[in-house]
PDB file of N, CA and C in Angstrom:
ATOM      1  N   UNK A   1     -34.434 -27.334   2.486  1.00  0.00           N
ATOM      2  CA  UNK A   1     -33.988 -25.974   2.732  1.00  0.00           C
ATOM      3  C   UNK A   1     -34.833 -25.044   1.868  1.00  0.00           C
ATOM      4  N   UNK A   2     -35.100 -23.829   2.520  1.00  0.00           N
ATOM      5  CA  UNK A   2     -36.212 -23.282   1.850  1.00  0.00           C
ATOM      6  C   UNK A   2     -35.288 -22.454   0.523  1.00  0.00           C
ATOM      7  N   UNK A   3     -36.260 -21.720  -0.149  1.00  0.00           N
ATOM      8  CA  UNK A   3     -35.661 -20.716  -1.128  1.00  0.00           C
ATOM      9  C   UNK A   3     -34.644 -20.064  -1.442  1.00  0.00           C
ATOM     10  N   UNK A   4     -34.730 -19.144  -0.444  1.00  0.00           N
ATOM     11  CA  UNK A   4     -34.276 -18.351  -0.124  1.00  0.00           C
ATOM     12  C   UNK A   4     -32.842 -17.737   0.831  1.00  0.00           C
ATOM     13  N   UNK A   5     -32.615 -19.004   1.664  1.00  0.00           N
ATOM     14  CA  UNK A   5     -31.766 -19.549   2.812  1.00  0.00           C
ATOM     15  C   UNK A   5     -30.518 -19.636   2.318  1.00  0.00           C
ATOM     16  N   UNK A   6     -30.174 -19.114   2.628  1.00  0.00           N
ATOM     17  CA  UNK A   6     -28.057 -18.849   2.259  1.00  0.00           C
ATOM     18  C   UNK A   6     -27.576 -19.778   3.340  1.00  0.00           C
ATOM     19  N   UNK A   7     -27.160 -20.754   2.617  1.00  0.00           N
ATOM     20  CA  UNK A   7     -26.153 -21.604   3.879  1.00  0.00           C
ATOM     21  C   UNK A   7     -24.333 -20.438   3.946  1.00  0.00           C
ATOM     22  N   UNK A   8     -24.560 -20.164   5.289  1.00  0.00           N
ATOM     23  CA  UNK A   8     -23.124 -19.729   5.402  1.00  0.00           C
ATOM     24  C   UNK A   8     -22.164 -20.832   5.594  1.00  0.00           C
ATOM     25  N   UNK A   9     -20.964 -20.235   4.684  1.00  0.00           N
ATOM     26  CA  UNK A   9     -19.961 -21.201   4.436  1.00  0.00           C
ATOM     27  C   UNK A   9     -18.744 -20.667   5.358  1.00  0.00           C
ATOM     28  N   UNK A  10     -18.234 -20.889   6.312  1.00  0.00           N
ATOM     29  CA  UNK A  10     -16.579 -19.595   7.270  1.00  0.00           C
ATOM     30  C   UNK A  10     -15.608 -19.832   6.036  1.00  0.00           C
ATOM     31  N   UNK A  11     -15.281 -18.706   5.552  1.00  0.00           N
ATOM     32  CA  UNK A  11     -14.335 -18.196   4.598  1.00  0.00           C
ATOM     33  C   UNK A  11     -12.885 -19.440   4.729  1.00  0.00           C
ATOM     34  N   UNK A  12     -12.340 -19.678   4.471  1.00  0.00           N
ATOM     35  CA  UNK A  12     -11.049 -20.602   4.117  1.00  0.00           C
ATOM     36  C   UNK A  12      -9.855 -19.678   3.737  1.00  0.00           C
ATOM     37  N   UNK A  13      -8.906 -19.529   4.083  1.00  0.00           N
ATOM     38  CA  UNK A  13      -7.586 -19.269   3.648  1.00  0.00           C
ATOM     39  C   UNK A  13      -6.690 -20.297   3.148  1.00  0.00           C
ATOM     40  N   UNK A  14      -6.865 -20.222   2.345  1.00  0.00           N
ATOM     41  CA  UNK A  14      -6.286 -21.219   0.885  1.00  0.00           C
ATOM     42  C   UNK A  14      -5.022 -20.715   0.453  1.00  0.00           C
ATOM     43  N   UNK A  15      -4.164 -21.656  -0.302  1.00  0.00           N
ATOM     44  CA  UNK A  15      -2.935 -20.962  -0.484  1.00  0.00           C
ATOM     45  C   UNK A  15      -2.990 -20.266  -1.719  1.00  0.00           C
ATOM     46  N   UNK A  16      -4.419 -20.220  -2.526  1.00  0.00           N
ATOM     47  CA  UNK A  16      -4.933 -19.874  -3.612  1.00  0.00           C
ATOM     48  C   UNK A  16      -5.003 -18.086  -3.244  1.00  0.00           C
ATOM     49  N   UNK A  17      -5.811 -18.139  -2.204  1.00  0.00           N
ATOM     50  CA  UNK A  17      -6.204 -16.734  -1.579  1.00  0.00           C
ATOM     51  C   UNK A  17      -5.025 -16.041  -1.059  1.00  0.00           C
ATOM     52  N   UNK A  18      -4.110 -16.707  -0.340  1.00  0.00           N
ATOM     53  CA  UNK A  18      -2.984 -15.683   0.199  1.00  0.00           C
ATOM     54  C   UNK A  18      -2.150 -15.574  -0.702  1.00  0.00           C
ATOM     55  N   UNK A  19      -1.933 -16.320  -2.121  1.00  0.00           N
ATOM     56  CA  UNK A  19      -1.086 -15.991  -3.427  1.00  0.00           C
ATOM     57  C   UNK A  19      -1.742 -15.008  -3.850  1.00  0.00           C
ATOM     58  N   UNK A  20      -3.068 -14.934  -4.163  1.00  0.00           N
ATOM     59  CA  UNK A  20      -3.618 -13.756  -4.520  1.00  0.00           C
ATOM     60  C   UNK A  20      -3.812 -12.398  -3.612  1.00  0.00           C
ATOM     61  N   UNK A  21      -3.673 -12.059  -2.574  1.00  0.00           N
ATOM     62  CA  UNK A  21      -3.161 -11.416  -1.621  1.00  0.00           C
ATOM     63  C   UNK A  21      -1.869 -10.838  -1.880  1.00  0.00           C
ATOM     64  N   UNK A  22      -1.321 -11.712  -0.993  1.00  0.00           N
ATOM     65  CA  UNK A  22       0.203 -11.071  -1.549  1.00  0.00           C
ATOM     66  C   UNK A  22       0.396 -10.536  -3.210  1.00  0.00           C
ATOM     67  N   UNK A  23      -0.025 -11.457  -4.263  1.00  0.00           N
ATOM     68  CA  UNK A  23       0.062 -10.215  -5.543  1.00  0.00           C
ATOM     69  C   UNK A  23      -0.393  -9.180  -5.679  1.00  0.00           C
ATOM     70  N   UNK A  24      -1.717  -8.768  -4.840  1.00  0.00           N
ATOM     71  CA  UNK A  24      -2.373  -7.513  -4.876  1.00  0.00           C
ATOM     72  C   UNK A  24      -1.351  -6.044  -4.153  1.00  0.00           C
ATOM     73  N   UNK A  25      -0.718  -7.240  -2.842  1.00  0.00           N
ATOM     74  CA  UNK A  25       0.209  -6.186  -2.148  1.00  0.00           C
ATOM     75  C   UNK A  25       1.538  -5.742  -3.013  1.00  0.00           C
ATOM     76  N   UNK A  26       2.366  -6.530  -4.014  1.00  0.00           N
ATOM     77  CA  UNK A  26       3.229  -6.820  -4.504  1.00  0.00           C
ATOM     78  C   UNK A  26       2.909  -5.770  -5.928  1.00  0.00           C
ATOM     79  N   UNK A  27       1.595  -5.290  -6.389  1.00  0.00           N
ATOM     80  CA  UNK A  27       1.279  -4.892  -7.193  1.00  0.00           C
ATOM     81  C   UNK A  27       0.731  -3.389  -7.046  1.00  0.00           C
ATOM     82  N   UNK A  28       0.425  -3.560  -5.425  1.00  0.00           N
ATOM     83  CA  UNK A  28       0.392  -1.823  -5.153  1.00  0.00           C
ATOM     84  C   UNK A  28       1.773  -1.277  -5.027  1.00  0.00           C
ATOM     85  N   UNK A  29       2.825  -1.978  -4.445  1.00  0.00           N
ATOM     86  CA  UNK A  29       3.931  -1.123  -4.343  1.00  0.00           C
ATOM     87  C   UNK A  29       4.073  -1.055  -5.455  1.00  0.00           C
ATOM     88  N   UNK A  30       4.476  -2.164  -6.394  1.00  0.00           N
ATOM     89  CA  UNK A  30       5.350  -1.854  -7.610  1.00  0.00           C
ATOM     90  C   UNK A  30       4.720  -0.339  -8.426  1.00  0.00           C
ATOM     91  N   UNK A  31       3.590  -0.590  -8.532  1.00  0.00           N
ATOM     92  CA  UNK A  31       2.555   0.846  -9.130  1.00  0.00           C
ATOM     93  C   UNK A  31       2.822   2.027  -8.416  1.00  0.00           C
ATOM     94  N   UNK A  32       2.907   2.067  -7.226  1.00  0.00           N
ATOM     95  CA  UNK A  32       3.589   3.420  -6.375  1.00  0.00           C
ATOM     96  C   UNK A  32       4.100   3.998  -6.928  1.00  0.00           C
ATOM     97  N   UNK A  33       5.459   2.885  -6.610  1.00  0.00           N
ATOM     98  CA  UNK A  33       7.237   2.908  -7.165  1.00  0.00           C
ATOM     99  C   UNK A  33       7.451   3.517  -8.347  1.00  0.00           C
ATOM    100  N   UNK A  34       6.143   2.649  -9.114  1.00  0.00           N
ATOM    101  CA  UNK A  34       7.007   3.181 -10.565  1.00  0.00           C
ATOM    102  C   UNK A  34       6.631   4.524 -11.255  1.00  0.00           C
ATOM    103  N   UNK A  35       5.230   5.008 -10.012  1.00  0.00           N
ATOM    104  CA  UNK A  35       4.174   6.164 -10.635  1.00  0.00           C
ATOM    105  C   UNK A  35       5.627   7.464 -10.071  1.00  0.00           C
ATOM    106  N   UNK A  36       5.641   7.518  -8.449  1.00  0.00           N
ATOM    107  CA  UNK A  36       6.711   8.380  -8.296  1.00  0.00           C
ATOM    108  C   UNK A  36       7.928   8.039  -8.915  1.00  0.00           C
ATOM    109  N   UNK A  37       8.344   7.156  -9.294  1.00  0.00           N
ATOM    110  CA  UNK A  37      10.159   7.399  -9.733  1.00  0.00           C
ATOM    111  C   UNK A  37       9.820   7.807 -11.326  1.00  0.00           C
ATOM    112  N   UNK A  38       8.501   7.561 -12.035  1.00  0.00           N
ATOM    113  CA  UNK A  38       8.884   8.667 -13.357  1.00  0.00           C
ATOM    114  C   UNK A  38       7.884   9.255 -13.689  1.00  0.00           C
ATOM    115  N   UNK A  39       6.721   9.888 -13.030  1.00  0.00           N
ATOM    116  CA  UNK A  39       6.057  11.191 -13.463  1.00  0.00           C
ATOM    117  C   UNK A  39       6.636  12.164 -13.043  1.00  0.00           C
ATOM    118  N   UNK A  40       7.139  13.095 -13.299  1.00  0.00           N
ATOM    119  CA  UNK A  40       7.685  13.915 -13.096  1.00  0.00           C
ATOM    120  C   UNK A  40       6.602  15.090 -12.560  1.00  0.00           C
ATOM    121  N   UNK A  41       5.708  14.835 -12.872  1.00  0.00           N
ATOM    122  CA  UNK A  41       4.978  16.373 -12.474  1.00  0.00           C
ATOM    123  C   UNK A  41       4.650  16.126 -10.639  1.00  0.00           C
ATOM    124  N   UNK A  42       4.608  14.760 -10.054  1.00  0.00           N
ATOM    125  CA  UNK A  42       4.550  14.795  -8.600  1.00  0.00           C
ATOM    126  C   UNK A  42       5.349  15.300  -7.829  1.00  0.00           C
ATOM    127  N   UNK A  43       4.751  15.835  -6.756  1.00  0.00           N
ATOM    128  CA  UNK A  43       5.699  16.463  -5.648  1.00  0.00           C
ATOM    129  C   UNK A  43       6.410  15.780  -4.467  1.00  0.00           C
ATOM    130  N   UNK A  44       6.927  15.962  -4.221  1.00  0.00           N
ATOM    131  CA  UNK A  44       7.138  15.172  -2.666  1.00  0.00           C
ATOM    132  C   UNK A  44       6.486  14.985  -1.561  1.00  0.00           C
ATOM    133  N   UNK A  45       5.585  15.760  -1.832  1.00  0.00           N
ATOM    134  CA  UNK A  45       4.260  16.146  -0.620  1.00  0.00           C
ATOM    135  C   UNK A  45       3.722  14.899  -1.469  1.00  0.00           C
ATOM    136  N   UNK A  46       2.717  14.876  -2.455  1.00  0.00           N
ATOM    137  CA  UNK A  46       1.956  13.764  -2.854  1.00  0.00           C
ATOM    138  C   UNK A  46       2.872  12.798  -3.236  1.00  0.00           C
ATOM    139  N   UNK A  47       3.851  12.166  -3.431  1.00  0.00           N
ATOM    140  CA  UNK A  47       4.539  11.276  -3.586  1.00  0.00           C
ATOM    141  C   UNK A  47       4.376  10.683  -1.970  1.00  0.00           C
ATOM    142  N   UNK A  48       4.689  11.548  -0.549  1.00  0.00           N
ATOM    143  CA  UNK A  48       4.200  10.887   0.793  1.00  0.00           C
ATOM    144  C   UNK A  48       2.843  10.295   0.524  1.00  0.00           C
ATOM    145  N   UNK A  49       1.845  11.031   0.228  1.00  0.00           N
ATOM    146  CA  UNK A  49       0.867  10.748   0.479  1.00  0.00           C
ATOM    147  C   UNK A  49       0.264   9.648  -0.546  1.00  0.00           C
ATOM    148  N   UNK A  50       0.894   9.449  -1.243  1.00  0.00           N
ATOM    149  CA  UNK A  50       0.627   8.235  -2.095  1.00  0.00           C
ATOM    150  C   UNK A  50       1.231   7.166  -1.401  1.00  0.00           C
ATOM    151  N   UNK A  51       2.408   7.030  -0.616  1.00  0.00           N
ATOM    152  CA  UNK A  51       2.584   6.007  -0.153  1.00  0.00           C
ATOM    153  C   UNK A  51       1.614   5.841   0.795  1.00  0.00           C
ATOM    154  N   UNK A  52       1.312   6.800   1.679  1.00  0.00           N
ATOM    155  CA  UNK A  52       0.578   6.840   3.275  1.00  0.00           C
ATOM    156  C   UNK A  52      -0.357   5.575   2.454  1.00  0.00           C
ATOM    157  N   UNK A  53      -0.947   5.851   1.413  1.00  0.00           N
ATOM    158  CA  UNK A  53      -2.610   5.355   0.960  1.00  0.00           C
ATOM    159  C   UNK A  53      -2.423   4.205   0.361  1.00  0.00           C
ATOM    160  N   UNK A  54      -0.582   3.958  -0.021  1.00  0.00           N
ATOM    161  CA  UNK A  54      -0.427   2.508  -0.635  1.00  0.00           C
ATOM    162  C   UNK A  54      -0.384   1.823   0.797  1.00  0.00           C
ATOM    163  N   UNK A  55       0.195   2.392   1.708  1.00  0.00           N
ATOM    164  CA  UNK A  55       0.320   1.740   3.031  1.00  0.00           C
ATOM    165  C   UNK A  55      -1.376   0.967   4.064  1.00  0.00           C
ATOM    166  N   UNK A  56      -1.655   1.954   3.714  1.00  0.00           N
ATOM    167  CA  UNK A  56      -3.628   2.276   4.636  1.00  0.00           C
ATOM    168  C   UNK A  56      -4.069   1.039   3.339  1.00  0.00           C
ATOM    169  N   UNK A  57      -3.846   1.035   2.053  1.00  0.00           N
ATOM    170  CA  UNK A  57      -4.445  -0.030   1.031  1.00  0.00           C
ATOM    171  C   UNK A  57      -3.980  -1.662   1.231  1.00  0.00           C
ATOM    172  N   UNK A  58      -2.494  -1.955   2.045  1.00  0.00           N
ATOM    173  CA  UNK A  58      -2.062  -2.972   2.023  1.00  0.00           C
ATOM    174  C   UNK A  58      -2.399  -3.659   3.376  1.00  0.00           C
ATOM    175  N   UNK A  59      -2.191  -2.876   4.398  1.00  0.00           N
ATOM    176  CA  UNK A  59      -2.713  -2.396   6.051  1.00  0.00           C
ATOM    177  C   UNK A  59      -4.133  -3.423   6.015  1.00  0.00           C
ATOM    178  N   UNK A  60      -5.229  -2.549   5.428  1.00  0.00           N
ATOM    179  CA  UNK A  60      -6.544  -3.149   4.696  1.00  0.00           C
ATOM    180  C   UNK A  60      -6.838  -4.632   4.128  1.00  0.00           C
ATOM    181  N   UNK A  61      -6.144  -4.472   3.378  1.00  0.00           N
ATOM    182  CA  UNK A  61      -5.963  -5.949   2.609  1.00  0.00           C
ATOM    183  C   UNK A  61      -5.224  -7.018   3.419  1.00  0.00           C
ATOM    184  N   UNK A  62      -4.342  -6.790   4.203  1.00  0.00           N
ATOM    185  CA  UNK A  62      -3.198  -7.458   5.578  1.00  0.00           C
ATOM    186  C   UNK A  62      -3.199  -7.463   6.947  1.00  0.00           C
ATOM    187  N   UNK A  63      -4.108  -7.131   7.047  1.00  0.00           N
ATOM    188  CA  UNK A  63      -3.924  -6.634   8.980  1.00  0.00           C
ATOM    189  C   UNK A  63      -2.926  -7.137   9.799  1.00  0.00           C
ATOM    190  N   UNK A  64      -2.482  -7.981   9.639  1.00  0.00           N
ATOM    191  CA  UNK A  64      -1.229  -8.737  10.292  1.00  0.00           C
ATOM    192  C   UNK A  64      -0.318  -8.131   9.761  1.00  0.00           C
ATOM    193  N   UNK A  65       0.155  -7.005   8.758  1.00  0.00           N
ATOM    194  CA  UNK A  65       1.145  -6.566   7.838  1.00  0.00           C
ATOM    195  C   UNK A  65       2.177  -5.854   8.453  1.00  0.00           C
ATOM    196  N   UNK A  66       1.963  -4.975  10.039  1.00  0.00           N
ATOM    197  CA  UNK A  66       2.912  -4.089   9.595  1.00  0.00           C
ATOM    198  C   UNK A  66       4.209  -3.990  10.066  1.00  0.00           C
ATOM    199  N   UNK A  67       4.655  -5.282  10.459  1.00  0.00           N
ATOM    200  CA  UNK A  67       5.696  -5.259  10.928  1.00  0.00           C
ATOM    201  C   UNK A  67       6.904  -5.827   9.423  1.00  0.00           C
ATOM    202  N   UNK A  68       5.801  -6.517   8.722  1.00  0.00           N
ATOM    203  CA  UNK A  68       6.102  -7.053   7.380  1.00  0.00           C
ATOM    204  C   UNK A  68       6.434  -6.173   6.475  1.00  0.00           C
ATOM    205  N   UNK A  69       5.521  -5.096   6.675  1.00  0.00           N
ATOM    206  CA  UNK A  69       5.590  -3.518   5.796  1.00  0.00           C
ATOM    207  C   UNK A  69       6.674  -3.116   6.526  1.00  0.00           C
ATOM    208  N   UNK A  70       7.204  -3.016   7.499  1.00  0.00           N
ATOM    209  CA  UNK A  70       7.997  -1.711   7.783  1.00  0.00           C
ATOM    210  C   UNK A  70       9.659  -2.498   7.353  1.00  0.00           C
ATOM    211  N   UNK A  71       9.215  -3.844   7.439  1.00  0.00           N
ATOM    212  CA  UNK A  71      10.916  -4.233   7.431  1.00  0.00           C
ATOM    213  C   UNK A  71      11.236  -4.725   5.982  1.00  0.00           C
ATOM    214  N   UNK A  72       9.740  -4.621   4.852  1.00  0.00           N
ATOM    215  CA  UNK A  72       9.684  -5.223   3.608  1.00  0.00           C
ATOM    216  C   UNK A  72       9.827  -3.902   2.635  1.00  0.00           C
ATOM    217  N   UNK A  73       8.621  -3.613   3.008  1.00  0.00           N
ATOM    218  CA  UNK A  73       7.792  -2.692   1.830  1.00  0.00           C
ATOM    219  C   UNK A  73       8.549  -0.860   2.099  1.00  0.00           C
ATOM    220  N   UNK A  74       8.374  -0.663   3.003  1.00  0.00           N
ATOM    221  CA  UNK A  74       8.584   0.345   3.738  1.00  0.00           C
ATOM    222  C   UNK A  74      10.437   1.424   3.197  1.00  0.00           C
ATOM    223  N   UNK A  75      11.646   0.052   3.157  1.00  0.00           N
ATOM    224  CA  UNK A  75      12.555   0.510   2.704  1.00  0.00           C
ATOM    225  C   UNK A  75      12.566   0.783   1.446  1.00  0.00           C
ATOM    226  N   UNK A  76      11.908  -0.052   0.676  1.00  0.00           N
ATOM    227  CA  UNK A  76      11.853  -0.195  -1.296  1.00  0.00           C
ATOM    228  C   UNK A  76      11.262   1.575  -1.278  1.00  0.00           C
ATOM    229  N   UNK A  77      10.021   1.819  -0.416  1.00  0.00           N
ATOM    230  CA  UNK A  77       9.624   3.003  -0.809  1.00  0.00           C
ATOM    231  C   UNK A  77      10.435   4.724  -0.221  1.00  0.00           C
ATOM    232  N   UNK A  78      10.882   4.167   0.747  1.00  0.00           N
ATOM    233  CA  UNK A  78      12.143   5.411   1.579  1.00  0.00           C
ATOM    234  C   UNK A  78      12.920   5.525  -0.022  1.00  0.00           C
ATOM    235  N   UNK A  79      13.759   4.426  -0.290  1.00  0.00           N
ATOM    236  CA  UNK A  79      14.486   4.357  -1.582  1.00  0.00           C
ATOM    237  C   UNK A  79      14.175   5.176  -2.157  1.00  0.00           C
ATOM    238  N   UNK A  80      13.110   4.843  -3.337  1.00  0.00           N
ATOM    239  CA  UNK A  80      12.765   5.914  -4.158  1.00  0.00           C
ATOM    240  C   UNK A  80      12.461   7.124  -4.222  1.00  0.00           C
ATOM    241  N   UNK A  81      11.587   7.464  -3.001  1.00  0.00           N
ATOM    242  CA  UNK A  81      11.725   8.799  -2.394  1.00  0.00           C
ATOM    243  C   UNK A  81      13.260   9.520  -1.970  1.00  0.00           C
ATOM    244  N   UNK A  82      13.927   8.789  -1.659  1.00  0.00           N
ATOM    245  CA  UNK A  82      15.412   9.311  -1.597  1.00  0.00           C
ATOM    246  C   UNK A  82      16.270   9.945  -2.898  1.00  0.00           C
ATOM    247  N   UNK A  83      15.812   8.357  -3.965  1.00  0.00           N
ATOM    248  CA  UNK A  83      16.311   8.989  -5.356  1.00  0.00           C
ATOM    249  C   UNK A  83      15.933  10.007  -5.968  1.00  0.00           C
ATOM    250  N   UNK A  84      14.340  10.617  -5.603  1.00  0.00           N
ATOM    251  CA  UNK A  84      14.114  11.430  -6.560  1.00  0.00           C
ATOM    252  C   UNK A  84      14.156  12.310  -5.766  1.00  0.00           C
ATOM    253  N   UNK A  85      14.050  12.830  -4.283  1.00  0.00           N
ATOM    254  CA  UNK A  85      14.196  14.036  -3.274  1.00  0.00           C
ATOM    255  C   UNK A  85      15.381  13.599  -2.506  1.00  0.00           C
ATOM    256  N   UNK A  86      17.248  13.986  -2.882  1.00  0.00           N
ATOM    257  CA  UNK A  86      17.818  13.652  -2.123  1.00  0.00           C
ATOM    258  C   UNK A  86      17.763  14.295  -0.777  1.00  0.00           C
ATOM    259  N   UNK A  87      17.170  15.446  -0.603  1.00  0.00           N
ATOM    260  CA  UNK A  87      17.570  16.473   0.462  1.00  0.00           C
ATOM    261  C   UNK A  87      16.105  16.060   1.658  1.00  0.00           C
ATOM    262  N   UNK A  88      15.371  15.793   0.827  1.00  0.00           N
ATOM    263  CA  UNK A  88      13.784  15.906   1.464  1.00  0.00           C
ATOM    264  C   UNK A  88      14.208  14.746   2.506  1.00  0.00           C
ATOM    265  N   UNK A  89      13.348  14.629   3.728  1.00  0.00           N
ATOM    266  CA  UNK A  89      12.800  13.723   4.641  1.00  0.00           C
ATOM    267  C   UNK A  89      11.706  12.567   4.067  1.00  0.00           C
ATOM    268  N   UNK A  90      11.980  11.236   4.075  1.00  0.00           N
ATOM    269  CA  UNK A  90      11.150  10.551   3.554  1.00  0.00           C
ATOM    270  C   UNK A  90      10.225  10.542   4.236  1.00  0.00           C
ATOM    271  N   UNK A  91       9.501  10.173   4.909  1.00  0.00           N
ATOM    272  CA  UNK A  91       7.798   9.924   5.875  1.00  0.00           C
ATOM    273  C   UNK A  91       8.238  11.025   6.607  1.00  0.00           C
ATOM    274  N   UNK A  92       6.894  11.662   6.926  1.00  0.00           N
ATOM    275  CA  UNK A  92       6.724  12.667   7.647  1.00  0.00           C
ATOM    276  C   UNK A  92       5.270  12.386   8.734  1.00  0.00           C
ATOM    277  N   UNK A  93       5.097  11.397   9.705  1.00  0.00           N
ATOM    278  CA  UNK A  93       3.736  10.561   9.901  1.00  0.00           C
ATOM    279  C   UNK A  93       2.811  11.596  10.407  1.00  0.00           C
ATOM    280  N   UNK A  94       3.250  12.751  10.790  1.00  0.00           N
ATOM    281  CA  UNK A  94       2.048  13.709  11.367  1.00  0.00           C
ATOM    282  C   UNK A  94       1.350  14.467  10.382  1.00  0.00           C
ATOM    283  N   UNK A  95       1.808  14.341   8.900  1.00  0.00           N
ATOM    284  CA  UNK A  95       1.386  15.323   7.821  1.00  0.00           C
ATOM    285  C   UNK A  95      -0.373  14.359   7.891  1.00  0.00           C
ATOM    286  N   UNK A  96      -0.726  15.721   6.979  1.00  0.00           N
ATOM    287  CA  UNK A  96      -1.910  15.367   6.645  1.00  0.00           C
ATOM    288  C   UNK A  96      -1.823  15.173   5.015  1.00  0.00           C
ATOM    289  N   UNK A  97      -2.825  14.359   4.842  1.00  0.00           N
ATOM    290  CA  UNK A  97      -3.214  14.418   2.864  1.00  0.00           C
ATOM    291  C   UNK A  97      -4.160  14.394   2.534  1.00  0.00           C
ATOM    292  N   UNK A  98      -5.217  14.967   3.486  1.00  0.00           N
ATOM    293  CA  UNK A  98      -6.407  15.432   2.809  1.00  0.00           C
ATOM    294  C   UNK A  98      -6.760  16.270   1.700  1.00  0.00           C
ATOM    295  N   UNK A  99      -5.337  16.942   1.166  1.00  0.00           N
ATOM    296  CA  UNK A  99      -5.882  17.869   0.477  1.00  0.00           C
ATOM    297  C   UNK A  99      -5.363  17.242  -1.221  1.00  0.00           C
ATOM    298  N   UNK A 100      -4.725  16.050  -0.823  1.00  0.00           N
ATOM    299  CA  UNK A 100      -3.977  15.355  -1.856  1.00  0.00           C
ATOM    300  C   UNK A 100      -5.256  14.272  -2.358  1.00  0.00           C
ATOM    301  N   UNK A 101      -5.763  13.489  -1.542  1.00  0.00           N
ATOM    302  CA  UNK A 101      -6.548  12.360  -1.413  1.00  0.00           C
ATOM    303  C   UNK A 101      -7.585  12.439  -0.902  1.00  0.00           C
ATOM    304  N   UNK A 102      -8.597  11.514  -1.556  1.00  0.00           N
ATOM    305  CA  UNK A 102     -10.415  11.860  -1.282  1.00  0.00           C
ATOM    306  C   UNK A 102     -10.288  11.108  -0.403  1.00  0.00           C
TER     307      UNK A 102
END
């Protein structure tokens, strides 16, 4: 085999890789969760839009996710948004957050 020649290897899903997976997902919510339920200086507008981007980040990392997200992940984060905006609407899916997020 010459020099230079990359033998391609097809990727493996190991139970090594989907443990590490799932902690990455398990580790964006919790960081969400815990950024909106105690900085106080966030709004409810960017508190959505932090989820939208924890959502689009796990989505990414899961593609098979979102039926997993909506019946897993999805209530933990309504929750907290509830506790800290009782009156507010939790998801709002037509908003935009461009002006929140690069």
């Amino acid at each position: 085999m010459p020099k230079f020649d990359i033998e391609t290897i097809p990727e493996t899903h190991s139970a090594f890789f989907e443990r590490r997976r799932l902690r990455r997902i398990r580790m964006i919510v919790e960081l969400t969760n815990n950024f909106i339920s105690t900085d106080m200086t966030v709004s409810h507008r960017e508190a959505r839009c932090l989820v939208n981007c924890a959502r689009k980040a796990i989505l990414d990392l899961y593609p098979g996710f979102e039926e997993r997200y909506d019946g897993l992940i999805r209530p933990h984060f309504e929750r907290v948004l509830h506790a800290r905006w009782p009156g507010e609407v939790a998801f709002d899916e037509t908003e935009s957050c461009s002006d929140y997020v690069n």
